[in-house]
PDB file of N, CA and C in Angstrom:
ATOM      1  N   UNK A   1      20.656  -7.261   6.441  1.00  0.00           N
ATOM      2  CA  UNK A   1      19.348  -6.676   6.592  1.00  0.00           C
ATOM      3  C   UNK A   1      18.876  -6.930   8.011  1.00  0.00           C
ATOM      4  N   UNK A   2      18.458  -5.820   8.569  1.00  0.00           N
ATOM      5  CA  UNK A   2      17.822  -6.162  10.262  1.00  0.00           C
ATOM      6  C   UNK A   2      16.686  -6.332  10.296  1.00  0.00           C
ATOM      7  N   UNK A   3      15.792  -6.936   9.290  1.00  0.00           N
ATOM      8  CA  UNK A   3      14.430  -7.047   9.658  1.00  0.00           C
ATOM      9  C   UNK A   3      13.687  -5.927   9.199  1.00  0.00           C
ATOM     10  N   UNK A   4      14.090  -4.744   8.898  1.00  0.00           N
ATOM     11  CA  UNK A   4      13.494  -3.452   8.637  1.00  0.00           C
ATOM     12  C   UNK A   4      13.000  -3.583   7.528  1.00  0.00           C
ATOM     13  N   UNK A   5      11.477  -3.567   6.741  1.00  0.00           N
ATOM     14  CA  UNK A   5      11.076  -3.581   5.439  1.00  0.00           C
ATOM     15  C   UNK A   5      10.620  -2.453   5.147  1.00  0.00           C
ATOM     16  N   UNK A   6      10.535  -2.212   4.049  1.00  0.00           N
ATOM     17  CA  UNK A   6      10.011  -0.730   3.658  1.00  0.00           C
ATOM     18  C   UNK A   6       8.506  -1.207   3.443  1.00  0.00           C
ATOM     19  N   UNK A   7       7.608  -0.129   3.959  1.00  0.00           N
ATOM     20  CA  UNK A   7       6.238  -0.111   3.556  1.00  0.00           C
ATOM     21  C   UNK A   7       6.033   0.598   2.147  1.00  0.00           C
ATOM     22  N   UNK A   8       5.182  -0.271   1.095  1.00  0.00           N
ATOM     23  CA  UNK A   8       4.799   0.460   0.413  1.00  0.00           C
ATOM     24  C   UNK A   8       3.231   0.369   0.152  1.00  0.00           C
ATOM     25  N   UNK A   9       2.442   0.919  -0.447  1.00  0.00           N
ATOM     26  CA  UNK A   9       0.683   1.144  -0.751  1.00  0.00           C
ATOM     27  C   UNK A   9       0.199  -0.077  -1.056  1.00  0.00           C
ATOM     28  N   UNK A  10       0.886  -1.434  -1.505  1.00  0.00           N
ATOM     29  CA  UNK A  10       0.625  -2.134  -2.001  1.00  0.00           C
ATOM     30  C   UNK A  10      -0.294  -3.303  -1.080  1.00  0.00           C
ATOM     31  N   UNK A  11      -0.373  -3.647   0.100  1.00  0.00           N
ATOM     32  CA  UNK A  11      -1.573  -3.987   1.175  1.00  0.00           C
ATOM     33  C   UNK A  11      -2.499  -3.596   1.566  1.00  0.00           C
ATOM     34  N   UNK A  12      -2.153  -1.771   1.709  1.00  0.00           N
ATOM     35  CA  UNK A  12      -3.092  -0.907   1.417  1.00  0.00           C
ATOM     36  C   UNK A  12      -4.033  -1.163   0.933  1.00  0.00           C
ATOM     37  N   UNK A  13      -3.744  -0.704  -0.505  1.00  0.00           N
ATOM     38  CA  UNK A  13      -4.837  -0.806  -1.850  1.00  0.00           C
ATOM     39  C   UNK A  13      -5.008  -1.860  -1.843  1.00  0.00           C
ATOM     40  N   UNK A  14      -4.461  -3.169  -1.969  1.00  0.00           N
ATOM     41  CA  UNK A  14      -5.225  -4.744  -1.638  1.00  0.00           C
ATOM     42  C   UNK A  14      -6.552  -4.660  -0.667  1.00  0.00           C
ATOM     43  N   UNK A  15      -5.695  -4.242   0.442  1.00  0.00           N
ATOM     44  CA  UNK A  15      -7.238  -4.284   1.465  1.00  0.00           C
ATOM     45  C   UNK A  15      -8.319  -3.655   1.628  1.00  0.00           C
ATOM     46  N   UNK A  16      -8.322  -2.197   0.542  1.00  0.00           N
ATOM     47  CA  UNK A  16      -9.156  -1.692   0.360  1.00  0.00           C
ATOM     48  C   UNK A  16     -10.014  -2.351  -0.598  1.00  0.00           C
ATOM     49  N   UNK A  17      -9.078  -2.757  -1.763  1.00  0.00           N
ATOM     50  CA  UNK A  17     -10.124  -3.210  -2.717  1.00  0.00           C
ATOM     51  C   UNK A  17     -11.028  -4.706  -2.112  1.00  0.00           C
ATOM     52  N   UNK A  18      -9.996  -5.049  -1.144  1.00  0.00           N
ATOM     53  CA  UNK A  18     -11.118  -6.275  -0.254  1.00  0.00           C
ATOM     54  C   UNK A  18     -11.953  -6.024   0.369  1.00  0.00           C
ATOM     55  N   UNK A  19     -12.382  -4.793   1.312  1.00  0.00           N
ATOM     56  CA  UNK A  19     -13.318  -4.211   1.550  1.00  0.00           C
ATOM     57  C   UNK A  19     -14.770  -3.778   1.181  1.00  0.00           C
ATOM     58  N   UNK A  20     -13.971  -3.019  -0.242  1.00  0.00           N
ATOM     59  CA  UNK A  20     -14.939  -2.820  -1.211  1.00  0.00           C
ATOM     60  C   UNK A  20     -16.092  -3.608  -1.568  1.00  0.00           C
ATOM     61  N   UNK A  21     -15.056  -4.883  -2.301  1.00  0.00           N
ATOM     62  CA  UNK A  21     -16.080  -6.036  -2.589  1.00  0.00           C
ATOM     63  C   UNK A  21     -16.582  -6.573  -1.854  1.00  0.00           C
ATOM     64  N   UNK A  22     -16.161  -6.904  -0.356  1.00  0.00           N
ATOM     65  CA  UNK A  22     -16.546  -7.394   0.384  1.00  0.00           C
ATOM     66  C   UNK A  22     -17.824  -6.540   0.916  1.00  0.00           C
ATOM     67  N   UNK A  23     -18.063  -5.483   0.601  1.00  0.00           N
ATOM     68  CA  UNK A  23     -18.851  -4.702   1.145  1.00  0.00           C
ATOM     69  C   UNK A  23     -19.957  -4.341  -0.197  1.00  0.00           C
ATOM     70  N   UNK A  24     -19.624  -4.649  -0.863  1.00  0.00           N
ATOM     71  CA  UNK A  24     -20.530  -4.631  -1.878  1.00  0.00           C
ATOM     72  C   UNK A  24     -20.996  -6.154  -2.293  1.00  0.00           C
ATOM     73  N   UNK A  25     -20.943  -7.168  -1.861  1.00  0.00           N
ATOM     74  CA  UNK A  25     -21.092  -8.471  -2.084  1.00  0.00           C
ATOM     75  C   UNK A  25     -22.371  -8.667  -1.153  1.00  0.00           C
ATOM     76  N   UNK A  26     -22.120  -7.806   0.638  1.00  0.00           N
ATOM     77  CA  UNK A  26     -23.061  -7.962   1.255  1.00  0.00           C
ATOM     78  C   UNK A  26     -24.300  -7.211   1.036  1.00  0.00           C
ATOM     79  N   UNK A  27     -24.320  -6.182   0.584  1.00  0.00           N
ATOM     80  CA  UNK A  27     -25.032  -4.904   0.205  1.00  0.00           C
ATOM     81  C   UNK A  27     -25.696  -5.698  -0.897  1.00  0.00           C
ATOM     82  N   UNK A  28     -25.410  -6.514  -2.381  1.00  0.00           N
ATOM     83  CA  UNK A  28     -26.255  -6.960  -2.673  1.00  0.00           C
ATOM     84  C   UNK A  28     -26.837  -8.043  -2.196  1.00  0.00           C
ATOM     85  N   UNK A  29     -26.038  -8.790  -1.217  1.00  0.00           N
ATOM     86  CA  UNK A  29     -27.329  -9.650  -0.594  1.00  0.00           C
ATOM     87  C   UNK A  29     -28.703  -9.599  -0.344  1.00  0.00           C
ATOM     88  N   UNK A  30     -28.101  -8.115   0.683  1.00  0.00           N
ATOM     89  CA  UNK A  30     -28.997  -8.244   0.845  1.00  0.00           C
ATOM     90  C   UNK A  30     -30.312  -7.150   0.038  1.00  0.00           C
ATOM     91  N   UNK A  31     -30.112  -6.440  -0.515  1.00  0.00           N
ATOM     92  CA  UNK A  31     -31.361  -6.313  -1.693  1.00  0.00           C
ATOM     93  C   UNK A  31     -31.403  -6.909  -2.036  1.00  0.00           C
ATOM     94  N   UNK A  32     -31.350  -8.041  -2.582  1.00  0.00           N
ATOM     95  CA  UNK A  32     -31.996  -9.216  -3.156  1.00  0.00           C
ATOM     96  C   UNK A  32     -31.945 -10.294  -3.170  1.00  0.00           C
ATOM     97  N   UNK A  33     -31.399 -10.290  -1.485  1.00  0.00           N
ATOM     98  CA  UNK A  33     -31.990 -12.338  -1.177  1.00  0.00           C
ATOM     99  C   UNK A  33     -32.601 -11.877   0.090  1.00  0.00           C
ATOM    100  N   UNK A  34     -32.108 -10.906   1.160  1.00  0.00           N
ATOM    101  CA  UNK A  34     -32.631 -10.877   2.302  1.00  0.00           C
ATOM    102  C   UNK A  34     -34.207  -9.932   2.485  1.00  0.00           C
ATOM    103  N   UNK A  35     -33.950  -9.217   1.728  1.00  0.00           N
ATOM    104  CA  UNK A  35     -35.146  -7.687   1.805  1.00  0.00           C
ATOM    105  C   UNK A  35     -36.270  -8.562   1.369  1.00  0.00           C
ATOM    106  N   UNK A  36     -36.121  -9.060  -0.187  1.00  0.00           N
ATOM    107  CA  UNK A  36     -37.736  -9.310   0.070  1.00  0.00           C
ATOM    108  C   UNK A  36     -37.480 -10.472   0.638  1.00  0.00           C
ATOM    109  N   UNK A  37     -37.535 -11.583   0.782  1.00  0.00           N
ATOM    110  CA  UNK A  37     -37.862 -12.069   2.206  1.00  0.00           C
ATOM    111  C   UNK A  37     -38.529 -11.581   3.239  1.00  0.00           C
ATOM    112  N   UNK A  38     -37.976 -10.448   3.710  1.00  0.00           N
ATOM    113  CA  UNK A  38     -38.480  -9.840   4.653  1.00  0.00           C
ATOM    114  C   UNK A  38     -40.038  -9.259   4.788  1.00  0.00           C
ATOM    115  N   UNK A  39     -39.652  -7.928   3.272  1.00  0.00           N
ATOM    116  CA  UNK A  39     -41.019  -7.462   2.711  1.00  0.00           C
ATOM    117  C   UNK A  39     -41.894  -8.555   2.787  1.00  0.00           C
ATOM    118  N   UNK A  40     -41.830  -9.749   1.351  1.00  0.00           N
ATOM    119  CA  UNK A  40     -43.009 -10.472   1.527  1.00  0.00           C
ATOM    120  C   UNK A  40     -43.834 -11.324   2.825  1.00  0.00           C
ATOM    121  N   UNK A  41     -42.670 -11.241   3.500  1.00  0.00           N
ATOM    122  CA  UNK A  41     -43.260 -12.320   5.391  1.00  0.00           C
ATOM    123  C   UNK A  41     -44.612 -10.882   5.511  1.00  0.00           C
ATOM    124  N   UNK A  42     -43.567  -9.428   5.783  1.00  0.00           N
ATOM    125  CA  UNK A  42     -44.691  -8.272   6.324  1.00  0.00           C
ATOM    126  C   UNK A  42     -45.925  -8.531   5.621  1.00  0.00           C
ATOM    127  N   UNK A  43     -45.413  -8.537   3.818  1.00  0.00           N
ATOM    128  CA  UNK A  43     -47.141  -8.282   3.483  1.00  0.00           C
ATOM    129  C   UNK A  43     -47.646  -9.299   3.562  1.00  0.00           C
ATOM    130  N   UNK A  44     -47.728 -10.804   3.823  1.00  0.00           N
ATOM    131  CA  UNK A  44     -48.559 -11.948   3.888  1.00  0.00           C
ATOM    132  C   UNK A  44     -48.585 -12.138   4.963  1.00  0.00           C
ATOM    133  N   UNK A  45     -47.646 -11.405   6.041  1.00  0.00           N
ATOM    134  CA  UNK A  45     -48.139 -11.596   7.340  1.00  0.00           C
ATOM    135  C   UNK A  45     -47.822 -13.145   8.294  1.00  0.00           C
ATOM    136  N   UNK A  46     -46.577 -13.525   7.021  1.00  0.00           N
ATOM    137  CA  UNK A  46     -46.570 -15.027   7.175  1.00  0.00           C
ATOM    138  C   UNK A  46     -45.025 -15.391   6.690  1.00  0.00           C
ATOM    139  N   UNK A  47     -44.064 -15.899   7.446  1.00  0.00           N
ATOM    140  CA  UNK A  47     -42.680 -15.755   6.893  1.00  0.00           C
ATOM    141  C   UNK A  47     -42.666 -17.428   5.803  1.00  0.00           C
ATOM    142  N   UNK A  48     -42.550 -16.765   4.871  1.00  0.00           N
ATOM    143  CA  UNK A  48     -41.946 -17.615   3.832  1.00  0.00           C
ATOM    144  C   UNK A  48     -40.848 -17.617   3.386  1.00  0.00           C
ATOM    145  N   UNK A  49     -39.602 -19.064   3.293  1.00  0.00           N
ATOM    146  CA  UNK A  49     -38.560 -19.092   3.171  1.00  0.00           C
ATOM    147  C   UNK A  49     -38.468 -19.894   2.076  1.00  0.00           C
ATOM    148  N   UNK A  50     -38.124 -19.572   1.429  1.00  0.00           N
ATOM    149  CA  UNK A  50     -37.545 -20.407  -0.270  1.00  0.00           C
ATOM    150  C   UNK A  50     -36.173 -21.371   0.259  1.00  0.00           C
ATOM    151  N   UNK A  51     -35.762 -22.554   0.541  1.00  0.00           N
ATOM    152  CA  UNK A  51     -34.884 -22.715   0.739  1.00  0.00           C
ATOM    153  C   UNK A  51     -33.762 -22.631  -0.256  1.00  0.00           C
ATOM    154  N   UNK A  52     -34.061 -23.013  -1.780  1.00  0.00           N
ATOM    155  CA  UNK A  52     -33.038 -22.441  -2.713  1.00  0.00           C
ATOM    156  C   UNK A  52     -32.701 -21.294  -2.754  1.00  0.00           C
ATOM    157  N   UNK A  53     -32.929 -20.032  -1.858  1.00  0.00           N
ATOM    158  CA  UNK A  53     -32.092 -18.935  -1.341  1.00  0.00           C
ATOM    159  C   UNK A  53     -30.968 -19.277  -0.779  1.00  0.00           C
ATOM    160  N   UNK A  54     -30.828 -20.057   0.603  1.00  0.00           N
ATOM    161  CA  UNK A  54     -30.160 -20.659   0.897  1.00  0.00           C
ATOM    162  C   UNK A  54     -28.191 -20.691   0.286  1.00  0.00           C
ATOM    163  N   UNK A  55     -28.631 -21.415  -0.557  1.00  0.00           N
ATOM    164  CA  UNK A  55     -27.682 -21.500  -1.666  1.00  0.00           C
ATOM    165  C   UNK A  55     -26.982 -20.226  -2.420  1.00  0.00           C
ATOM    166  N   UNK A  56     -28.123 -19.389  -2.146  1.00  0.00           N
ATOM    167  CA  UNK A  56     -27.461 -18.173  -2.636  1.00  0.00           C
ATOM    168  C   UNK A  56     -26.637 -17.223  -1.042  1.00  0.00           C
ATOM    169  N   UNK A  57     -27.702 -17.211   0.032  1.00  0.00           N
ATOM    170  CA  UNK A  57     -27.631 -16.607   0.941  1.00  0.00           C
ATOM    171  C   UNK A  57     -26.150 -17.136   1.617  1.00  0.00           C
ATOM    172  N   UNK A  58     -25.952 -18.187   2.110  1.00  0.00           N
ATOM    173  CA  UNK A  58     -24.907 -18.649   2.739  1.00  0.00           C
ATOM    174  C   UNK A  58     -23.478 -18.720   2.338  1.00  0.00           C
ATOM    175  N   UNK A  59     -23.262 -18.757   1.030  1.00  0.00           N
ATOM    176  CA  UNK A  59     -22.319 -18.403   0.081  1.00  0.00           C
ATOM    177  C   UNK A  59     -21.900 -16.849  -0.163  1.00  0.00           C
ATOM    178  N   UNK A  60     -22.738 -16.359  -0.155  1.00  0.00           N
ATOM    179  CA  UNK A  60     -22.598 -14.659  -0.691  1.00  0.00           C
ATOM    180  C   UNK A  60     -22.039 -14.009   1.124  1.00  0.00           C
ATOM    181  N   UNK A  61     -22.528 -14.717   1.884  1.00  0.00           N
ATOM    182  CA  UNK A  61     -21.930 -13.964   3.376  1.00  0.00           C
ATOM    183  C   UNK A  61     -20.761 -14.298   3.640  1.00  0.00           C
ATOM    184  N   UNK A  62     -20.243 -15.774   3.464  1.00  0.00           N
ATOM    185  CA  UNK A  62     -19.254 -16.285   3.563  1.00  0.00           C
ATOM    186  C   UNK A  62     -18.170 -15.559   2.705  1.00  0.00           C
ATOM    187  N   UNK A  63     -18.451 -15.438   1.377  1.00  0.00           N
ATOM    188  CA  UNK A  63     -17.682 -14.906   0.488  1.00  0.00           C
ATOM    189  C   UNK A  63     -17.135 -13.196   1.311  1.00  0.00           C
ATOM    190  N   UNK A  64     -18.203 -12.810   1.526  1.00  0.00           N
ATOM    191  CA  UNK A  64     -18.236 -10.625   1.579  1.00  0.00           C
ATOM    192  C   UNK A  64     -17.659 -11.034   3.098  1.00  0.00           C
ATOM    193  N   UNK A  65     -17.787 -11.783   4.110  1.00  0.00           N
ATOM    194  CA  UNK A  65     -17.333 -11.791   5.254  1.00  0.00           C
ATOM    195  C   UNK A  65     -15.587 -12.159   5.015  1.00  0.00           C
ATOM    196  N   UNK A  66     -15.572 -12.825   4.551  1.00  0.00           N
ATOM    197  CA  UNK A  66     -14.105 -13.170   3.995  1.00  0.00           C
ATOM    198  C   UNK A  66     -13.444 -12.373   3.474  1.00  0.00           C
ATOM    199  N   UNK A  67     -13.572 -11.684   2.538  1.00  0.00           N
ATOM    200  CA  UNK A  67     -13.208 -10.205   2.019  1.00  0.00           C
ATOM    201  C   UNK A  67     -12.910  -9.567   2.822  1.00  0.00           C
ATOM    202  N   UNK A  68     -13.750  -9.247   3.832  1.00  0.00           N
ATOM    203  CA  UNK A  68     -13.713  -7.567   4.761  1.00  0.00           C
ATOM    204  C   UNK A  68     -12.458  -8.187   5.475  1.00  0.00           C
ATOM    205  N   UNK A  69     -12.648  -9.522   6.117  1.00  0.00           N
ATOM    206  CA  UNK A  69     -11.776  -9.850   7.193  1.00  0.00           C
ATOM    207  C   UNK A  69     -10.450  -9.929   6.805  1.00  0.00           C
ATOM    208  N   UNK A  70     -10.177 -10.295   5.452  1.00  0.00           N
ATOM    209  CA  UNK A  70      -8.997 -10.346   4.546  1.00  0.00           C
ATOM    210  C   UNK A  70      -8.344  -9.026   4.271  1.00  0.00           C
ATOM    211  N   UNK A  71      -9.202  -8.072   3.822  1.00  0.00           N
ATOM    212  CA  UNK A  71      -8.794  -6.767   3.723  1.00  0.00           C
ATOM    213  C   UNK A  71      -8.197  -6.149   5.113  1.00  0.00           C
ATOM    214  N   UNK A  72      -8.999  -6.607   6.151  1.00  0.00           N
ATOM    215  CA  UNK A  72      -8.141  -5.889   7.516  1.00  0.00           C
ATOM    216  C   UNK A  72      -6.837  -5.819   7.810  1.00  0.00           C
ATOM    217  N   UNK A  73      -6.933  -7.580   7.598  1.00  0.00           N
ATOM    218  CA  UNK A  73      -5.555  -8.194   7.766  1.00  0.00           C
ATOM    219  C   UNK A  73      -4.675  -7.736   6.949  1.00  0.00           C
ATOM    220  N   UNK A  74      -4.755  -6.995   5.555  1.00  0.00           N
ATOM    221  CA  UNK A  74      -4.235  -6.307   4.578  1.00  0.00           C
ATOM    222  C   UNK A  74      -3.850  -5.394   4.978  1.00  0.00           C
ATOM    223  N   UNK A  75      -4.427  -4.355   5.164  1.00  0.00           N
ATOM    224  CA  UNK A  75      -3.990  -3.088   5.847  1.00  0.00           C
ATOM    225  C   UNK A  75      -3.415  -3.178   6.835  1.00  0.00           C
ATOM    226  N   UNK A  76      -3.640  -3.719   8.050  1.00  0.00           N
ATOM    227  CA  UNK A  76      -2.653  -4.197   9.095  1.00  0.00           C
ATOM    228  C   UNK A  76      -1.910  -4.910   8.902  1.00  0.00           C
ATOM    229  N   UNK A  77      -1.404  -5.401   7.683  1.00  0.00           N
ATOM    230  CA  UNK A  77      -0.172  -5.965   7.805  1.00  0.00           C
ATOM    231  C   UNK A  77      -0.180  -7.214   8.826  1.00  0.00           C
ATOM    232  N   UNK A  78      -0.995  -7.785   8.495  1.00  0.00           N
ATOM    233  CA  UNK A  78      -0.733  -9.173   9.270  1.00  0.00           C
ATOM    234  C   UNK A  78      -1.400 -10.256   8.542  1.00  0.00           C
ATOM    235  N   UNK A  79      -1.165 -11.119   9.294  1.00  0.00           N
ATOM    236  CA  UNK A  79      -1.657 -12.519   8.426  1.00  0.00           C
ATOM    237  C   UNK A  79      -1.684 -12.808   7.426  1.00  0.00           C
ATOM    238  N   UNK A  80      -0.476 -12.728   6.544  1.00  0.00           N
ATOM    239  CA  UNK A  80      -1.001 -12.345   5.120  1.00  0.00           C
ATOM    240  C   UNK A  80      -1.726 -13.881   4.668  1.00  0.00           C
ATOM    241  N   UNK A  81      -1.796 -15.046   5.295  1.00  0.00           N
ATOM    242  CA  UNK A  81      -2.585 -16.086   4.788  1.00  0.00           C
ATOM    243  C   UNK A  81      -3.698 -15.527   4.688  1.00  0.00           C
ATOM    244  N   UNK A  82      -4.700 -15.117   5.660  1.00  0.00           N
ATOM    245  CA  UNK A  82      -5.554 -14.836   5.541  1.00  0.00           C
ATOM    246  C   UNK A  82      -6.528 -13.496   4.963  1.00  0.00           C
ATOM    247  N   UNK A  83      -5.068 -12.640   4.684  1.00  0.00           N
ATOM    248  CA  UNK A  83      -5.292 -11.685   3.278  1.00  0.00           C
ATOM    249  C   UNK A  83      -5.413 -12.386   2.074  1.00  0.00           C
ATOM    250  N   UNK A  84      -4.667 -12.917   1.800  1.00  0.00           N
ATOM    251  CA  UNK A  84      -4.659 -13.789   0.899  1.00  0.00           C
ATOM    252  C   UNK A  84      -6.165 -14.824   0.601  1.00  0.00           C
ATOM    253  N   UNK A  85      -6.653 -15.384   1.395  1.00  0.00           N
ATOM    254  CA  UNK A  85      -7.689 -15.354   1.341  1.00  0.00           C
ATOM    255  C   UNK A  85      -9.108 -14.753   0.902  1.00  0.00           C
ATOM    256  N   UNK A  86      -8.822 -13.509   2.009  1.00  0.00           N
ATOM    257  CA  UNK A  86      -9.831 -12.805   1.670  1.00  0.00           C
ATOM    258  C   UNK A  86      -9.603 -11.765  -0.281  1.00  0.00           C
ATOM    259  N   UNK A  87      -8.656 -12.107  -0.507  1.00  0.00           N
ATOM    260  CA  UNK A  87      -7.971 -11.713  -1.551  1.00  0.00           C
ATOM    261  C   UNK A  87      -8.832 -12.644  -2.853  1.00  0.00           C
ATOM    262  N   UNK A  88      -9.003 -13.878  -2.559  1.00  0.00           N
ATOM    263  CA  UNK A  88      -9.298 -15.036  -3.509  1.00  0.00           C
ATOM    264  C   UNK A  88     -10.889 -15.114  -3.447  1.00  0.00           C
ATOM    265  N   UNK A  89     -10.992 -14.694  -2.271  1.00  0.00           N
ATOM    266  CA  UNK A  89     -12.609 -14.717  -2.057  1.00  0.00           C
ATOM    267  C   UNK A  89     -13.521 -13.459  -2.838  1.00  0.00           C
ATOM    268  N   UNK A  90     -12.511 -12.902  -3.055  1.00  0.00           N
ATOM    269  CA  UNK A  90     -13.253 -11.329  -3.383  1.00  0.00           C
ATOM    270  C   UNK A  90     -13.092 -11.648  -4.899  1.00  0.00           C
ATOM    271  N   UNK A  91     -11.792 -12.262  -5.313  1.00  0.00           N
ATOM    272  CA  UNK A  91     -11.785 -12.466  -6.596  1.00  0.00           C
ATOM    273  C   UNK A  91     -12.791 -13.541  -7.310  1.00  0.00           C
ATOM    274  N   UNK A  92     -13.582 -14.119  -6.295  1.00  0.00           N
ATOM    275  CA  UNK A  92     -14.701 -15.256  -7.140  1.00  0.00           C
ATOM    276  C   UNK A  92     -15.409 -14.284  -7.796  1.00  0.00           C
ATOM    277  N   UNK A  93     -15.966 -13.039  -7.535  1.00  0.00           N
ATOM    278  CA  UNK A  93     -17.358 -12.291  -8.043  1.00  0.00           C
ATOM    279  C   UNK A  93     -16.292 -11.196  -9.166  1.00  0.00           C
ATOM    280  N   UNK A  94     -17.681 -11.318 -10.492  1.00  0.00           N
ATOM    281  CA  UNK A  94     -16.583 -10.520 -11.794  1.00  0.00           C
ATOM    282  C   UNK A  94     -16.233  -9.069 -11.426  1.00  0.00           C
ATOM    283  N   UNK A  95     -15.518  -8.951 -10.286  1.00  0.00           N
ATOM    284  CA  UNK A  95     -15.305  -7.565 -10.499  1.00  0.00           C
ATOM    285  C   UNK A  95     -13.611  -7.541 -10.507  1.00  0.00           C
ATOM    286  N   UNK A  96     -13.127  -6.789 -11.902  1.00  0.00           N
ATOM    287  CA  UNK A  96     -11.789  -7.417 -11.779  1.00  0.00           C
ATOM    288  C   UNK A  96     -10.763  -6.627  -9.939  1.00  0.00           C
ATOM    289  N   UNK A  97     -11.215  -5.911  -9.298  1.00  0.00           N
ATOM    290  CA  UNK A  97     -10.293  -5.203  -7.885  1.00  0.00           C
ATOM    291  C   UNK A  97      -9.668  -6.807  -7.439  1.00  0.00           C
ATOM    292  N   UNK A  98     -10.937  -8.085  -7.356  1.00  0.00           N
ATOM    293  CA  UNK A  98     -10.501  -9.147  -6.605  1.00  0.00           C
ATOM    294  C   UNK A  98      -8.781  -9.876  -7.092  1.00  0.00           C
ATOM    295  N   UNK A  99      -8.651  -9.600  -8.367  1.00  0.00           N
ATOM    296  CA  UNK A  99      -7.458  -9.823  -9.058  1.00  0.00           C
ATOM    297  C   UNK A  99      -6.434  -8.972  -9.117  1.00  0.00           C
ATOM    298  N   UNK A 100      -6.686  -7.986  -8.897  1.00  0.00           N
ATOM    299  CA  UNK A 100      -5.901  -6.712  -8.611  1.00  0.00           C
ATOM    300  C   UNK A 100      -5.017  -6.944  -7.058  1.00  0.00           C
ATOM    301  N   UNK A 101      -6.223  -7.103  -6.321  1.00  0.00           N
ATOM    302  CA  UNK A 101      -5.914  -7.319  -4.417  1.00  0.00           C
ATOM    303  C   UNK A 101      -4.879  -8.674  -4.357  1.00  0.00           C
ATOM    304  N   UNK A 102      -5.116  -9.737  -4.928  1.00  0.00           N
ATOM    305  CA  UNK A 102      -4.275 -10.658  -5.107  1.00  0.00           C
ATOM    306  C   UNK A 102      -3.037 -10.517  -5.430  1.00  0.00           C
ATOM    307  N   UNK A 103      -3.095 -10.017  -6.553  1.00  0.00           N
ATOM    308  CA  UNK A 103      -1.409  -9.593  -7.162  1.00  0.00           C
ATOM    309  C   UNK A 103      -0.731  -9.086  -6.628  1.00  0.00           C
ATOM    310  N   UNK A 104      -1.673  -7.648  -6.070  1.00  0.00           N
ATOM    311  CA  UNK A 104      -0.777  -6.829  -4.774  1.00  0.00           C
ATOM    312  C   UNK A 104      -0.205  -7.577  -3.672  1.00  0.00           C
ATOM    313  N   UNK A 105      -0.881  -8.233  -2.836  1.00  0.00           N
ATOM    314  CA  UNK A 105      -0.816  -9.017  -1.912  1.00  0.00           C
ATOM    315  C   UNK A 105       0.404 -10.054  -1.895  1.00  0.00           C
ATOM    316  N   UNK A 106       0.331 -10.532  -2.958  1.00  0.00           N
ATOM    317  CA  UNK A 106       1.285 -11.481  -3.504  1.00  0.00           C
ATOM    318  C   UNK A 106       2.544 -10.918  -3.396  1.00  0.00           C
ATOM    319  N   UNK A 107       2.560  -9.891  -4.577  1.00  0.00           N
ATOM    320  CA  UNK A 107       3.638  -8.957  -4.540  1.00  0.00           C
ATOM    321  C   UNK A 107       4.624  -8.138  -3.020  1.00  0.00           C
ATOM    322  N   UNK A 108       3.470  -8.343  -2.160  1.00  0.00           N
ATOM    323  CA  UNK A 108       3.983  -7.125  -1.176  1.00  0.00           C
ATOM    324  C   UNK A 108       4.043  -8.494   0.157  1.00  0.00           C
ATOM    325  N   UNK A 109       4.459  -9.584   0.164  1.00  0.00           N
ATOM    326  CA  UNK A 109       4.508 -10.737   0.737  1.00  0.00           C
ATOM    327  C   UNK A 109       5.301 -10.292   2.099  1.00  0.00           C
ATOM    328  N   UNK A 110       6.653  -9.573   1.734  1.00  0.00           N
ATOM    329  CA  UNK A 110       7.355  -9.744   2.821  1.00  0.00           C
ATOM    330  C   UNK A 110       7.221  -8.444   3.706  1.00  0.00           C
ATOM    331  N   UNK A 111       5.986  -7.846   3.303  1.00  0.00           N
ATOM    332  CA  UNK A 111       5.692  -6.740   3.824  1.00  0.00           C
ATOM    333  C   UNK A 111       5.150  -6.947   5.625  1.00  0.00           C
ATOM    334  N   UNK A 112       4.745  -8.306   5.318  1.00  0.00           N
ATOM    335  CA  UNK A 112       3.470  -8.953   6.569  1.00  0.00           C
ATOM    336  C   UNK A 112       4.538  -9.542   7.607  1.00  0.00           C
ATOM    337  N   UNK A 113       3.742  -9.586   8.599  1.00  0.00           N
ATOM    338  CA  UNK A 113       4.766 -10.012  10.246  1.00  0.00           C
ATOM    339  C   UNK A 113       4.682 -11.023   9.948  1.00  0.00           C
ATOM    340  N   UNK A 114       6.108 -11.676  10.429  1.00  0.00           N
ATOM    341  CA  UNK A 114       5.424 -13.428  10.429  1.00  0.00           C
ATOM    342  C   UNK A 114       5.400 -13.727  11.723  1.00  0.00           C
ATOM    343  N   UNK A 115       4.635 -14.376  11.748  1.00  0.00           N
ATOM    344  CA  UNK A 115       4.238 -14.912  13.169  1.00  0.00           C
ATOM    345  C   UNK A 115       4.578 -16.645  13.283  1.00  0.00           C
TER     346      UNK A 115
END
């Protein structure tokens, strides 16, 4: 074998479905940890911060940022550690794609450059 692997859909569709979630993880952030925040500072005219948001806020970016960045690396065919990652990260929230992206990923291992 000279190194030549066959590409198949299978990083692809991983990194899309990391995207996805990852992009839908941030999207509900922020309707409903960042927006009102926002709204209520405008209408009281006065920024109020709940710090037990926090807990929600810093986790949920970390998570959807991890995803997207995982999914890249998916589709480009690189890093698969850090597909892999973003693979596991997407799979914390119940949407089953995050388990889907994993398997693929897994599956399509020797697809990725090694560096």
């Amino acid at each position: 074998m000279n190194g030549d692997v066959n590409k198949t859909w299978k990083p692809t569709v991983g990194g899309i479905f990391n995207i996805v979630i990852g992009s839908l993880i941030l999207c509900m952030l922020l309707v409903f940890a960042i927006a009102p925040i926002a709204i209520e500072s405008v209408e009281e005219e006065l920024l109020q911060f709940d710090m037990s948001l926090i807990f929600m806020i810093v986790p949920g970016l970390t998570i959807g940022t991890l995803a997207i960045v995982g999914g890249v690396f998916a589709i480009r065919r690189t890093k698969w550690g850090w597909a892999l990652a973003g693979s596991i990260a997407a799979a914390l929230v119940p949407f089953p794609l995050g388990i889907a992206a994993i398997v693929l990923l897994v599956l399509s291992k020797n697809e990725f450059k090694q560096i």
